[in-house]
C-alpha atoms as a PDB file:
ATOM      1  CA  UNK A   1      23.346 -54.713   1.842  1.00  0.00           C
ATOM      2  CA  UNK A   2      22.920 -51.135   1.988  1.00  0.00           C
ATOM      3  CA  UNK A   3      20.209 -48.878  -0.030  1.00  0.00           C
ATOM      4  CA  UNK A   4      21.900 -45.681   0.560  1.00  0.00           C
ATOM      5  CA  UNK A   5      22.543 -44.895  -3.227  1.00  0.00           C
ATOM      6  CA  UNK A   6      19.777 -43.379  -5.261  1.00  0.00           C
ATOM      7  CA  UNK A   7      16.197 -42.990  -4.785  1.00  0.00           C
ATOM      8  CA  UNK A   8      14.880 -46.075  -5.691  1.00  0.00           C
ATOM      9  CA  UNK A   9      16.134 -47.763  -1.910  1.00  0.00           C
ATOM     10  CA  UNK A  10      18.174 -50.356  -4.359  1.00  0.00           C
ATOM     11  CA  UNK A  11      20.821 -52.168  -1.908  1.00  0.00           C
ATOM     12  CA  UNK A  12      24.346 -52.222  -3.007  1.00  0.00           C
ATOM     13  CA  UNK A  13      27.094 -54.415  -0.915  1.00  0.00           C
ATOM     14  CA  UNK A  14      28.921 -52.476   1.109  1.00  0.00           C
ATOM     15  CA  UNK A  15      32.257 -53.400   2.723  1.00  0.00           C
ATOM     16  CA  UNK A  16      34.617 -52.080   5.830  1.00  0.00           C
ATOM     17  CA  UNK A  17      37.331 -53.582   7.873  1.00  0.00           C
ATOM     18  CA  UNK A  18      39.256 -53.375  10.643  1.00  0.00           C
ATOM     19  CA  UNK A  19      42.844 -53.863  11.316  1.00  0.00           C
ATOM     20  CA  UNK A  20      42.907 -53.418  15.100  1.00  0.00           C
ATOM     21  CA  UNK A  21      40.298 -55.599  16.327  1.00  0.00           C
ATOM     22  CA  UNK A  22      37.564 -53.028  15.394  1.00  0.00           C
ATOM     23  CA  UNK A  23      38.789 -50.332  17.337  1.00  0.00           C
ATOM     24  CA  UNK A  24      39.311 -48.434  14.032  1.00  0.00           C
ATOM     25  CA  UNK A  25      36.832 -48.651  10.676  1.00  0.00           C
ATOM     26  CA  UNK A  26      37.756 -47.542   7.592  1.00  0.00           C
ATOM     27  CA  UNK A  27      36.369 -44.035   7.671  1.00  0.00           C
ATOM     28  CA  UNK A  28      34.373 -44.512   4.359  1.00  0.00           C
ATOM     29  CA  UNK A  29      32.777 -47.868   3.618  1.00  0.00           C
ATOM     30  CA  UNK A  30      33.598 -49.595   0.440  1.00  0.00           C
ATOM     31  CA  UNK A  31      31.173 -50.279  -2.153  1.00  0.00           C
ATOM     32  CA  UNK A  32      32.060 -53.504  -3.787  1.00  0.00           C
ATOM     33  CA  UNK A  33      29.808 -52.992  -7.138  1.00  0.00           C
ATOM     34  CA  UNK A  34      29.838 -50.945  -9.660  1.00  0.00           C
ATOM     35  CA  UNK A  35      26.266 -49.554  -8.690  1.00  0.00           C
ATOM     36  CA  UNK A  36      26.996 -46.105  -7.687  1.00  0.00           C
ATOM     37  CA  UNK A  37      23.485 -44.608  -8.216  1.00  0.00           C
ATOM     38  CA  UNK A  38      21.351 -46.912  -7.001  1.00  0.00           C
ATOM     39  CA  UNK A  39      19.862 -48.180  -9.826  1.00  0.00           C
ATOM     40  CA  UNK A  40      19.600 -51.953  -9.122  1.00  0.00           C
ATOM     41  CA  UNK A  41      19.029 -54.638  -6.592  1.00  0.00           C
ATOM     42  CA  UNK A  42      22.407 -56.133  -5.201  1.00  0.00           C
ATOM     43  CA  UNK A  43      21.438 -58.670  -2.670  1.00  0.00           C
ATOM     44  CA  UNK A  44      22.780 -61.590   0.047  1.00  0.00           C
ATOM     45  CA  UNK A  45      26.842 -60.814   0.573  1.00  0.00           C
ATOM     46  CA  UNK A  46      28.781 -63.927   0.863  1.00  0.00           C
ATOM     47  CA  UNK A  47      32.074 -63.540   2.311  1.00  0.00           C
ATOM     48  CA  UNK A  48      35.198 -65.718   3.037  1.00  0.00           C
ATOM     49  CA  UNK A  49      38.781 -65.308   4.113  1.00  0.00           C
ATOM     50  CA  UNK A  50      41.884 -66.776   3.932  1.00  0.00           C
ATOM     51  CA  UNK A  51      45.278 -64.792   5.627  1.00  0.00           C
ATOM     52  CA  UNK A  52      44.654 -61.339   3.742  1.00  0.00           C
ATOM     53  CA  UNK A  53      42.194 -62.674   0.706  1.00  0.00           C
ATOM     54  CA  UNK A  54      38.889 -61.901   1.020  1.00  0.00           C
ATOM     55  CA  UNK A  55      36.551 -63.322  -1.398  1.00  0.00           C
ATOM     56  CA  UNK A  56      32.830 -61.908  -1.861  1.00  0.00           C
ATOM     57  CA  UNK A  57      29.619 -62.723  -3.908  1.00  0.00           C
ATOM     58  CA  UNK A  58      26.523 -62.128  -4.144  1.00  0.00           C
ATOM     59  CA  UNK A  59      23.277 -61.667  -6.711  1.00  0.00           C
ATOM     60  CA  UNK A  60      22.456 -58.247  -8.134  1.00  0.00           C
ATOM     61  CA  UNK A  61      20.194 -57.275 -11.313  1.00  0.00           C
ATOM     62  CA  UNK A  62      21.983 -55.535 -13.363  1.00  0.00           C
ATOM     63  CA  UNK A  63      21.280 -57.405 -16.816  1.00  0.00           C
ATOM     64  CA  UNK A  64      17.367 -57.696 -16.317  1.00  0.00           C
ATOM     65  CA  UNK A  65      17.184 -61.135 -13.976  1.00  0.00           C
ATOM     66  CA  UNK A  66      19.541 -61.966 -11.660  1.00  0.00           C
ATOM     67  CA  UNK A  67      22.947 -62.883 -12.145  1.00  0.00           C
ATOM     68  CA  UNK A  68      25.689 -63.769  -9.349  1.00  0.00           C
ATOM     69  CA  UNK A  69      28.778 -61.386  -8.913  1.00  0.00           C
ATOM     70  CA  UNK A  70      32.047 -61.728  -7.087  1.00  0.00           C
ATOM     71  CA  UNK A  71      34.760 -59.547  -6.449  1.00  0.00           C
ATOM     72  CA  UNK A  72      38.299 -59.776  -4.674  1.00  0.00           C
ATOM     73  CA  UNK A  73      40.631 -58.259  -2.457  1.00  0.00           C
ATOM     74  CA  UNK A  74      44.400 -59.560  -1.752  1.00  0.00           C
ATOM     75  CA  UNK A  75      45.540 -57.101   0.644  1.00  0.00           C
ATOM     76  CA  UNK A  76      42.955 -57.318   3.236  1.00  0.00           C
ATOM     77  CA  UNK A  77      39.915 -55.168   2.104  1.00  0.00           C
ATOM     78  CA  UNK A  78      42.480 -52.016   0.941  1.00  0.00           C
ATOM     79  CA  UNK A  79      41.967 -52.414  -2.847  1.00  0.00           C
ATOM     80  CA  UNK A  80      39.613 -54.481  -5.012  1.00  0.00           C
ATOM     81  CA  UNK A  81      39.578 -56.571  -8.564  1.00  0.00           C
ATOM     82  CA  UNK A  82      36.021 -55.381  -9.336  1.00  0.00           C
ATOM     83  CA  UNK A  83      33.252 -57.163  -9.741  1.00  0.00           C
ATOM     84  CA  UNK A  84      33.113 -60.347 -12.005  1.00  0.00           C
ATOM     85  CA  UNK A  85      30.126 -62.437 -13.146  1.00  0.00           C
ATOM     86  CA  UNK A  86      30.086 -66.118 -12.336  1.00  0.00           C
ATOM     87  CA  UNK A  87      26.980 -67.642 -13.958  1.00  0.00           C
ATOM     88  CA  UNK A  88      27.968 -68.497 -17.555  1.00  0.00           C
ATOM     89  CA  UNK A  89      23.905 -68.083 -19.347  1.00  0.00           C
ATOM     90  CA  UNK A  90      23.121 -64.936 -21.439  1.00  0.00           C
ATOM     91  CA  UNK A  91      23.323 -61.636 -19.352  1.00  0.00           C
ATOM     92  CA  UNK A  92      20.033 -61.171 -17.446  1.00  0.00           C
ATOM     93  CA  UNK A  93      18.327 -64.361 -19.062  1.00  0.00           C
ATOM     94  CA  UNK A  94      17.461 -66.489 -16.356  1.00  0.00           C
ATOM     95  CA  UNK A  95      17.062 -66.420 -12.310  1.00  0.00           C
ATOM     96  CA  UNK A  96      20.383 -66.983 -10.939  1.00  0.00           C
ATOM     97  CA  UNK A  97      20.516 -66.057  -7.475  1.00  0.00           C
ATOM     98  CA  UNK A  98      21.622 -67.240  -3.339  1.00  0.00           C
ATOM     99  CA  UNK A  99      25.100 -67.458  -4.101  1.00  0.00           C
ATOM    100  CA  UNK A 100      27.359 -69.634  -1.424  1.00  0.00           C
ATOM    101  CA  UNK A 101      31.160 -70.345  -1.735  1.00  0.00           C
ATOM    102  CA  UNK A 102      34.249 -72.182  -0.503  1.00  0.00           C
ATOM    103  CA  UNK A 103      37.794 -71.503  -1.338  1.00  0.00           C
ATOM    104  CA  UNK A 104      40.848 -73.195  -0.551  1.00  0.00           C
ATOM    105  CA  UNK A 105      43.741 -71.421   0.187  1.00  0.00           C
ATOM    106  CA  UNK A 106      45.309 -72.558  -2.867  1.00  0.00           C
ATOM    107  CA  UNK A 107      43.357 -69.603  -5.340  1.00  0.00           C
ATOM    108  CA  UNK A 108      40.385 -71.704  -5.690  1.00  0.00           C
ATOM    109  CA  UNK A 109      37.273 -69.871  -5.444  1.00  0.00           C
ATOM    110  CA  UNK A 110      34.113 -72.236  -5.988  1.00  0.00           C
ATOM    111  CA  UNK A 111      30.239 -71.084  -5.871  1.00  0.00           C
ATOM    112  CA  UNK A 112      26.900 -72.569  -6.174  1.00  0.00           C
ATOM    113  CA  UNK A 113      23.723 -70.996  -6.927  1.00  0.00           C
ATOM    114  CA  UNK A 114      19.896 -71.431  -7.659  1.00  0.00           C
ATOM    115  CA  UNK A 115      19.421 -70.781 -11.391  1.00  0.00           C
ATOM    116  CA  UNK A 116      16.255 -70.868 -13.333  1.00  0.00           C
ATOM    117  CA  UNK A 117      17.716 -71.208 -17.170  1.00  0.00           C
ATOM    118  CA  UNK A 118      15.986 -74.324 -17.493  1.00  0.00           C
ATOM    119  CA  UNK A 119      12.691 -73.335 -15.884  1.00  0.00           C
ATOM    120  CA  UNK A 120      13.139 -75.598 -13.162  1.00  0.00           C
ATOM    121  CA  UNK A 121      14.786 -74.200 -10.332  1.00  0.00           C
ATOM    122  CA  UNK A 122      18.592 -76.194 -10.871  1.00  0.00           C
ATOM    123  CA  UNK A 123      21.529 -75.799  -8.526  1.00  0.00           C
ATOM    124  CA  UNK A 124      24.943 -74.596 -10.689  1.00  0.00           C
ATOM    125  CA  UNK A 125      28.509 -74.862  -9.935  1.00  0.00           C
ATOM    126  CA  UNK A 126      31.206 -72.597 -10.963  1.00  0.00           C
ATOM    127  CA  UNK A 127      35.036 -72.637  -9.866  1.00  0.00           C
ATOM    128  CA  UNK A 128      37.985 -70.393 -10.734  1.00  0.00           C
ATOM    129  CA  UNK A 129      41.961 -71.714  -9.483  1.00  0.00           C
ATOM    130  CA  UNK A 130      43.186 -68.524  -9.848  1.00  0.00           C
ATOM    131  CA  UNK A 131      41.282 -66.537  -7.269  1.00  0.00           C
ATOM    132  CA  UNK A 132      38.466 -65.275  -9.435  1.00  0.00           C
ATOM    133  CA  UNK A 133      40.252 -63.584 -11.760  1.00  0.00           C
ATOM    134  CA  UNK A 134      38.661 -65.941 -14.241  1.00  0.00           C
ATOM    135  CA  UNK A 135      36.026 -68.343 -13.908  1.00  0.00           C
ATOM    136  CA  UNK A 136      35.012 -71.377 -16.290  1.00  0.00           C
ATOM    137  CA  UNK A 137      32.860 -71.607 -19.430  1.00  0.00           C
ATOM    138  CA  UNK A 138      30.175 -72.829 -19.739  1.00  0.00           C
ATOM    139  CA  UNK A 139      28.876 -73.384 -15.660  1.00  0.00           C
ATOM    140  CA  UNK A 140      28.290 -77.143 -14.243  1.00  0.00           C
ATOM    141  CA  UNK A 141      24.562 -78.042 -13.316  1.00  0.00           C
ATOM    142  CA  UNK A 142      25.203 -80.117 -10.076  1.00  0.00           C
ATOM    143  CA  UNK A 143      21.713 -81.700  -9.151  1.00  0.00           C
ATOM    144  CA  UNK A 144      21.283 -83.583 -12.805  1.00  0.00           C
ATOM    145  CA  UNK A 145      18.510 -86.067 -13.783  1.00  0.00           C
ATOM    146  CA  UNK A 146      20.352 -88.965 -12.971  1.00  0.00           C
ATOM    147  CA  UNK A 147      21.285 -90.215  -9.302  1.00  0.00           C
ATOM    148  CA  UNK A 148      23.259 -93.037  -7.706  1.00  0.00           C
ATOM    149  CA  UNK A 149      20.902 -95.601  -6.533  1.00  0.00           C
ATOM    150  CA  UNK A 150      22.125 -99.226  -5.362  1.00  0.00           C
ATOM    151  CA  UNK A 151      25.285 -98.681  -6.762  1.00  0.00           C
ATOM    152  CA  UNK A 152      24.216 -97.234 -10.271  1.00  0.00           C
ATOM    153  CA  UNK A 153      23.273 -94.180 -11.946  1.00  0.00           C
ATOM    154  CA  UNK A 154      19.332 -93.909 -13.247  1.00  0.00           C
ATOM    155  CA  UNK A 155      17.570 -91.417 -14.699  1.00  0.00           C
ATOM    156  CA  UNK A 156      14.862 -89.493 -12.800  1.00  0.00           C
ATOM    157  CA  UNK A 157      12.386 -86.572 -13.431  1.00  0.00           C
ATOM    158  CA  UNK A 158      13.368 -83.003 -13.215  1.00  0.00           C
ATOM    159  CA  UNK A 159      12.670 -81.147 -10.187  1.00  0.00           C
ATOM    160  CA  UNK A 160      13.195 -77.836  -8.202  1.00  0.00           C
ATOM    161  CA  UNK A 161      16.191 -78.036  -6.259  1.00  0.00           C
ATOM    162  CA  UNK A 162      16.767 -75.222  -3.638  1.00  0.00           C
ATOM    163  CA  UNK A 163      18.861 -74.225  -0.625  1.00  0.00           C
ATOM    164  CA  UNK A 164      22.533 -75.173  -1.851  1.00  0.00           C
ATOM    165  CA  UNK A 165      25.394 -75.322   0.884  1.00  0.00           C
ATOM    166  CA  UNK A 166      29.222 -75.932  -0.333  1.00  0.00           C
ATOM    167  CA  UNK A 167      32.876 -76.859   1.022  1.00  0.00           C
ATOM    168  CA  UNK A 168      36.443 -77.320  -0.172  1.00  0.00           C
ATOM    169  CA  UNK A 169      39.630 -78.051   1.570  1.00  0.00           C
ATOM    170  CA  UNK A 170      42.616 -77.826  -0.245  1.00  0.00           C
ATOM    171  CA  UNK A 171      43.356 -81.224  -1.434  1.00  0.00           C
ATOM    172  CA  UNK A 172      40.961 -81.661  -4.083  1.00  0.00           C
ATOM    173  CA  UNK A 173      37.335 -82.295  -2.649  1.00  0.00           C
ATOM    174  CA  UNK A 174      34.345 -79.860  -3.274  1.00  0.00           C
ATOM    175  CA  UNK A 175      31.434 -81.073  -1.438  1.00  0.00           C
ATOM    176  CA  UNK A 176      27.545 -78.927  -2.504  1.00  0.00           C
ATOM    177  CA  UNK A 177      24.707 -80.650  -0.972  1.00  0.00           C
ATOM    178  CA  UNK A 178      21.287 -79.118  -1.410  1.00  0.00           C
ATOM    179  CA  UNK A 179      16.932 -80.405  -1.187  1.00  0.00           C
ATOM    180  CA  UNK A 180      14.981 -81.199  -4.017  1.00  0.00           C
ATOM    181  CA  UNK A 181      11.561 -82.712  -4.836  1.00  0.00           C
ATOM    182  CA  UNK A 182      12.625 -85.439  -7.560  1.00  0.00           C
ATOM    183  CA  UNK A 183      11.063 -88.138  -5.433  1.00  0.00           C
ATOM    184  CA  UNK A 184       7.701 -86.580  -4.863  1.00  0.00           C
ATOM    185  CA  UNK A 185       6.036 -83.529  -3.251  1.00  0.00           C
ATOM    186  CA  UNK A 186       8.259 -83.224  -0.035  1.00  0.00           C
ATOM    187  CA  UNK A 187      11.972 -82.791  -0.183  1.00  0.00           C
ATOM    188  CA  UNK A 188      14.761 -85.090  -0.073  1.00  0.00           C
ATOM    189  CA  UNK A 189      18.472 -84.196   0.556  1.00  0.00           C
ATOM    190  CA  UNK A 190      21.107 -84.604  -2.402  1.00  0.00           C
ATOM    191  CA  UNK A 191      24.375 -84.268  -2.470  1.00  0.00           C
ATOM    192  CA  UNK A 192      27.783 -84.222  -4.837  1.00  0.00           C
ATOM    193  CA  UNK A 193      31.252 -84.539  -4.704  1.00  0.00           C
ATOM    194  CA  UNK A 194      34.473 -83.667  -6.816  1.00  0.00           C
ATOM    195  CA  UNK A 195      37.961 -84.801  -5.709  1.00  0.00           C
ATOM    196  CA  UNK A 196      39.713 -82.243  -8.682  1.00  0.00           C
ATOM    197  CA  UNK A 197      39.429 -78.934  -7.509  1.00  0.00           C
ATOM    198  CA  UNK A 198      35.180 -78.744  -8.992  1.00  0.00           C
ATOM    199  CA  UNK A 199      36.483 -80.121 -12.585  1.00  0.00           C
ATOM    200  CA  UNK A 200      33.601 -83.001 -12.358  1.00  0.00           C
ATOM    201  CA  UNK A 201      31.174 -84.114  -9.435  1.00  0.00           C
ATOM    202  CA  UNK A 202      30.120 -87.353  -8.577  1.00  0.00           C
ATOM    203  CA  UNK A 203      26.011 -88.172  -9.652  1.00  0.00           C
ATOM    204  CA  UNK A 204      23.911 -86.870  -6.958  1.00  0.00           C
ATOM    205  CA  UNK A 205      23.244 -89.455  -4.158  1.00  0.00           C
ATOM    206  CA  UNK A 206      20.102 -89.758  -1.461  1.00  0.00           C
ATOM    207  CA  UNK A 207      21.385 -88.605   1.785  1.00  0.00           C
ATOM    208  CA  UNK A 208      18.395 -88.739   3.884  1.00  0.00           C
ATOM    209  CA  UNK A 209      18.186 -92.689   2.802  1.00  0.00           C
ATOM    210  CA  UNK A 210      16.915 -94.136   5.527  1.00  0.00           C
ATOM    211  CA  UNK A 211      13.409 -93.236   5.852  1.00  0.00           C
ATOM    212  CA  UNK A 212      12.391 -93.120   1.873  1.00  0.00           C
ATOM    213  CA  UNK A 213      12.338 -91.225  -1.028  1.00  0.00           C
ATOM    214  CA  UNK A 214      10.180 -88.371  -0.192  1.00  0.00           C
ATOM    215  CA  UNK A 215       8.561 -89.691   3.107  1.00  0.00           C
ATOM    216  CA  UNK A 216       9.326 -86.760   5.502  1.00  0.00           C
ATOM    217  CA  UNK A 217      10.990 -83.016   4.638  1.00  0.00           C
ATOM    218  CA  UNK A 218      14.612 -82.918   4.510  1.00  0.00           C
ATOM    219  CA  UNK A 219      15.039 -79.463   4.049  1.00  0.00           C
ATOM    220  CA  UNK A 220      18.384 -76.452   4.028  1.00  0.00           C
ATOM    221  CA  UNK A 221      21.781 -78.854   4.531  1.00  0.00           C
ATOM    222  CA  UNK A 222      25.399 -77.549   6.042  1.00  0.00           C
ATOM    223  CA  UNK A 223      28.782 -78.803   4.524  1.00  0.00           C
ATOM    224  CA  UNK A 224      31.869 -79.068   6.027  1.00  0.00           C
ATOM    225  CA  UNK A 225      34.775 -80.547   4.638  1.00  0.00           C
ATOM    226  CA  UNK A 226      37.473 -81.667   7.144  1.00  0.00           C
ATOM    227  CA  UNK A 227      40.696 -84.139   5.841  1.00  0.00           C
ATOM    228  CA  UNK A 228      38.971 -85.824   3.230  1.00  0.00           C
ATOM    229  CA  UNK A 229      35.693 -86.307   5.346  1.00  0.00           C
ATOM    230  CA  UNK A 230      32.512 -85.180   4.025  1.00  0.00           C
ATOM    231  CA  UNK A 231      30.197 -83.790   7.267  1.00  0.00           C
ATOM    232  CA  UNK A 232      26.594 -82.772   6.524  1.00  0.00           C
ATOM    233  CA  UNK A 233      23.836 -82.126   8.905  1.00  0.00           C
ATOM    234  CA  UNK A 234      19.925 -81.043   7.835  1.00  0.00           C
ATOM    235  CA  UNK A 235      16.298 -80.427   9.501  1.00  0.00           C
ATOM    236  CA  UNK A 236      14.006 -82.817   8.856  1.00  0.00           C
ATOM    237  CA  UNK A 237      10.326 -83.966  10.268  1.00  0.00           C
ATOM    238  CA  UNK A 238      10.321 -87.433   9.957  1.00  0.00           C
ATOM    239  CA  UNK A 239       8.938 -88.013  13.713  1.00  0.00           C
ATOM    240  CA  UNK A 240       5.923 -86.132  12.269  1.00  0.00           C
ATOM    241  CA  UNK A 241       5.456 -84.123  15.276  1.00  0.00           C
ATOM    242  CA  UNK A 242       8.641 -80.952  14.258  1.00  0.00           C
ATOM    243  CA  UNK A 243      12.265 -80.907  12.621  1.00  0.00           C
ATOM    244  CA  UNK A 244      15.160 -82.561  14.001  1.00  0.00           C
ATOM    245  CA  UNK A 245      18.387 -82.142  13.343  1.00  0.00           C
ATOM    246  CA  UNK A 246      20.392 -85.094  11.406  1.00  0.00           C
ATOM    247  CA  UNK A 247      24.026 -85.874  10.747  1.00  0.00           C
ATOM    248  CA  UNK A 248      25.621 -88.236   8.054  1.00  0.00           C
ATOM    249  CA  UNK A 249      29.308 -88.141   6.640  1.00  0.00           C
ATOM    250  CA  UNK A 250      31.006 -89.592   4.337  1.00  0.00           C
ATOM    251  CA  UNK A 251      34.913 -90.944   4.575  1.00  0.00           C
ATOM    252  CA  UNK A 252      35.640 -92.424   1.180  1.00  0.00           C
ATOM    253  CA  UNK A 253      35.280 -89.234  -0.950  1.00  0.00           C
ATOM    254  CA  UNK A 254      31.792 -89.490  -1.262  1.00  0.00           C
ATOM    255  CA  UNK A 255      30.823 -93.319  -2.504  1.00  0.00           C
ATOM    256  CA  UNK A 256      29.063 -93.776   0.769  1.00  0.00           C
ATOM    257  CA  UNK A 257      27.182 -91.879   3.634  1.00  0.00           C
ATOM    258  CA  UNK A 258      26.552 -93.279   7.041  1.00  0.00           C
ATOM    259  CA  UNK A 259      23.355 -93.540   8.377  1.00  0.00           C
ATOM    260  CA  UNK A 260      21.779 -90.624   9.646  1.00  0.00           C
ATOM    261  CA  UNK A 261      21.973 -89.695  12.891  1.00  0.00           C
ATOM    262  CA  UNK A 262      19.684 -87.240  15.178  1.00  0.00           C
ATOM    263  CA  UNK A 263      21.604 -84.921  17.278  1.00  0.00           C
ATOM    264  CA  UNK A 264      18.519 -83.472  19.136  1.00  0.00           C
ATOM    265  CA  UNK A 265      16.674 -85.779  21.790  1.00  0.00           C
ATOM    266  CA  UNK A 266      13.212 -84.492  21.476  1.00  0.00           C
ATOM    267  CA  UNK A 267      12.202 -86.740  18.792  1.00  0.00           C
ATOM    268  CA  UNK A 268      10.137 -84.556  16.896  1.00  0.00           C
ATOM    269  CA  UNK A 269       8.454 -82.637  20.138  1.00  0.00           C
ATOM    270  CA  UNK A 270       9.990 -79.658  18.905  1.00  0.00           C
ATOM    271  CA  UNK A 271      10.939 -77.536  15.556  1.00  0.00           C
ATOM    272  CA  UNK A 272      14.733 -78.000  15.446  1.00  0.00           C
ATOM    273  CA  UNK A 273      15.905 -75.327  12.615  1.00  0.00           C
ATOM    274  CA  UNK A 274      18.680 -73.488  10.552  1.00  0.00           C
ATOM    275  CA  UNK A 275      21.746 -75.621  11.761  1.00  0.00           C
ATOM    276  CA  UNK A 276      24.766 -74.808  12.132  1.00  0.00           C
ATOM    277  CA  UNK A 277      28.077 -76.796  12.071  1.00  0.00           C
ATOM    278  CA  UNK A 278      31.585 -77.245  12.334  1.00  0.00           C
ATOM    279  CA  UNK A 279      34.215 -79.151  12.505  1.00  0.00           C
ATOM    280  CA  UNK A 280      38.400 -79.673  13.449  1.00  0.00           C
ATOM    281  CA  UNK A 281      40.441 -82.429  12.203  1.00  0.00           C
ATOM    282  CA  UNK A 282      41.064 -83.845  15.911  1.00  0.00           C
ATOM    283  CA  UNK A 283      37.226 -85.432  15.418  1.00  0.00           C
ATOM    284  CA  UNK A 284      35.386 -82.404  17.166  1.00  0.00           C
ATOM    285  CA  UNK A 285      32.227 -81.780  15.637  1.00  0.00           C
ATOM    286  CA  UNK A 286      29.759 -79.113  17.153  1.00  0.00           C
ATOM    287  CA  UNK A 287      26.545 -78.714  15.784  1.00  0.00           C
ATOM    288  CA  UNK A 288      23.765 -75.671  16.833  1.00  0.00           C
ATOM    289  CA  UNK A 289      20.365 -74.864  16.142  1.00  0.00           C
ATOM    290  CA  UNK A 290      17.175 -72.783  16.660  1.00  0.00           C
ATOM    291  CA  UNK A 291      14.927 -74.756  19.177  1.00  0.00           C
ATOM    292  CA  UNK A 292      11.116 -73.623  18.199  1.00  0.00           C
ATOM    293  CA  UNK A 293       8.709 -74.883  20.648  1.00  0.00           C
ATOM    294  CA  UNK A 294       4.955 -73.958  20.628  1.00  0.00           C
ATOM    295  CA  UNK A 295       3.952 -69.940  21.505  1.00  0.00           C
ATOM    296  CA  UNK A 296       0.563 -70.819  21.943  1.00  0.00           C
ATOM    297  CA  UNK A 297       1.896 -73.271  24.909  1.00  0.00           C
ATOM    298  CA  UNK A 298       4.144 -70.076  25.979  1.00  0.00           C
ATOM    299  CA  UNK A 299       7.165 -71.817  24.593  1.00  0.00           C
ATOM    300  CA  UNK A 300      10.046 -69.591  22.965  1.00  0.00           C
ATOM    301  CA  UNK A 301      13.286 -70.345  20.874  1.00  0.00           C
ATOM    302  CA  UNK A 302      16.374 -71.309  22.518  1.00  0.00           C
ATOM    303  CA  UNK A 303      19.217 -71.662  20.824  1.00  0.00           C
ATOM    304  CA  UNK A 304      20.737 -75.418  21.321  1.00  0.00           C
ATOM    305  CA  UNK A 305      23.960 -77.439  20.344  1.00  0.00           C
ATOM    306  CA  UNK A 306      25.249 -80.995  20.935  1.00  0.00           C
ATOM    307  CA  UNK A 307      28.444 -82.333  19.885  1.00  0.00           C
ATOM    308  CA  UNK A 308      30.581 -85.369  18.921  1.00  0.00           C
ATOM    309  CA  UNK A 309      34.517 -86.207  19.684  1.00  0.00           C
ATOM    310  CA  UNK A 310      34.249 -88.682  17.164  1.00  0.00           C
ATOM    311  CA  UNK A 311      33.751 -87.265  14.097  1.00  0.00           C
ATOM    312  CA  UNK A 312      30.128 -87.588  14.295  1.00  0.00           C
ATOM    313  CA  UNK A 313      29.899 -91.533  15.358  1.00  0.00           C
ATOM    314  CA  UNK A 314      28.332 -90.706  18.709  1.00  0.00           C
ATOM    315  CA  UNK A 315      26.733 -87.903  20.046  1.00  0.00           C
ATOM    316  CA  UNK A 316      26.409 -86.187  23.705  1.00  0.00           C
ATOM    317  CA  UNK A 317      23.369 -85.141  25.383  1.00  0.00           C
ATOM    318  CA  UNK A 318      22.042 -81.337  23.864  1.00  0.00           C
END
């Protein structure tokens, strides 16, 4: 984000590379909208890469509310496609904002967002095969009013989802997982899976099940997507005394999730926050975090990580 356009100190995304390990910058930076005076908001750049593609989005206001935008490069950063819209609702109509994305290597380009064109706050899924040179119509709400429960799909209320996280791998599975408050007044983490490419997604399924629909906050998952494995890791406070940090997969496409797991060892003693994670097909996972303890007790963040050689069935020491 940069606000050097205009007056108004409206951010633009702004883009440079290097070729050489970043001893050399392109001498003038890019700017990958169309914005050139300054006269709107364009706001949290997403970026992925694959060889020499380069895939970005992001949420600007353009139209009146926000919308989410995504442009292209093939040759490394050198030229661009121009910007493209990805939300499918009337131009400017609703809250559509916090973009994330995973692509596959194969020219798919899929994104989720927090939209608002239903007045709750609803997660939406779009997905283009040939690199974003065209995306579908209509969009795909993700986080519908119906969940798998015991097996079946039931109806339940609508609610404000928030925080989406997403992952592809080439075969076929998409993976978004995101919180919502369907089950009461704190959050509970949902997630979805498609095994064509983002064409459908499974109902949404409980993946904080085993301490109850809305008991503690399960709050801001991570996706990763490795051989046909589904890895997601999340805060949450059920110890009642801070976040920890909790693990659950999934290894037949998404029908079930393993228990979760806690990868930190202070049961709750602490705030355990914003994790991070990934994973390699050889059953390494490594997960890190922000460790929070108390300032008033003189305590300060550290930044922890623990990690499996099992894909996740067993954990080491933090």
């Amino acid at each position: 984000e940069d606000d050097r356009d205009g007056d108004l100190k409206n951010k633009a995304i702004y883009f440079n590379v290097s070729s050489n390990a970043g001893g050399l910058w392109l001498e003038n930076d890019v700017n990958l909208t169309t914005d050139e005076e300054g006269d709107w908001n364009s706001l949290d750049p997403q970026i992925r890469v694959e060889t020499s593609n380069l895939y970005v989005g992001w949420y600007d206001g353009r139209d009146g509310a926000y919308d989410v935008y995504y442009n292209y490069s093939s040759d490394a950063g050198m030229t661009w496609t121009g910007d493209q819209r990805v939300d499918q609702d009337d131009f400017g109509s609703a809250y559509s904002a916090k973009p994330r994305m995973a692509v596959d290597g194969l020219g798919h380009v899929h994104m989720v967002w927090e939209d608002l064109r239903n007045d709750n706050n609803d997660i939406y899924f779009n997905t283009s095969d040939n690199n974003g040179a065209t995306w579908q119509n209509p969009d795909l709400r993700i986080d519908a009013d119906e969940e798998w429960l015991n097996g079946e799909i039931v109806a339940c209320e609508p609610a404000e989802s928030f925080g989406a996280a997403i992952d592809a791998e080439a075969a076929g599975m998409v993976v978004v997982a995101w919180h919502d408050l369907r089950n009461g007044n704190l959050s509970d983490i949902y997630g979805a899976v498609s095994i064509d490419h983002g064409a459908t997604f499974s109902a949404p399924m409980r993946l904080d099940a085993a301490d109850g629909p809305s008991v503690s906050d399960s709050l801001f998952p991570v996706v990763d997507v490795v051989e046909g494995d589904a890895l997601i890791a999340f805060r949450d406070d059920r110890h009642n005394e801070g976040f920890d940090i909790f693990f659950t997969k999934s290894t037949d496409a998404g029908e079930t999730f393993t228990e979760e797991i806690a990868v930190d060892s202070d049961g709750g003693g602490y705030h355990s926050l914003e994790p991070k994670m990934i994973a390699r097909p050889n059953g390494d996972v490594v997960i890190a975090w922000t460790d929070a303890g108390n300032p008033a007790n003189g305590d300060w963040e550290d930044i922890l990580y623990n990690y499996s050689t099992d894909g996740g069935l067993t954990w080491e020491d933090e």
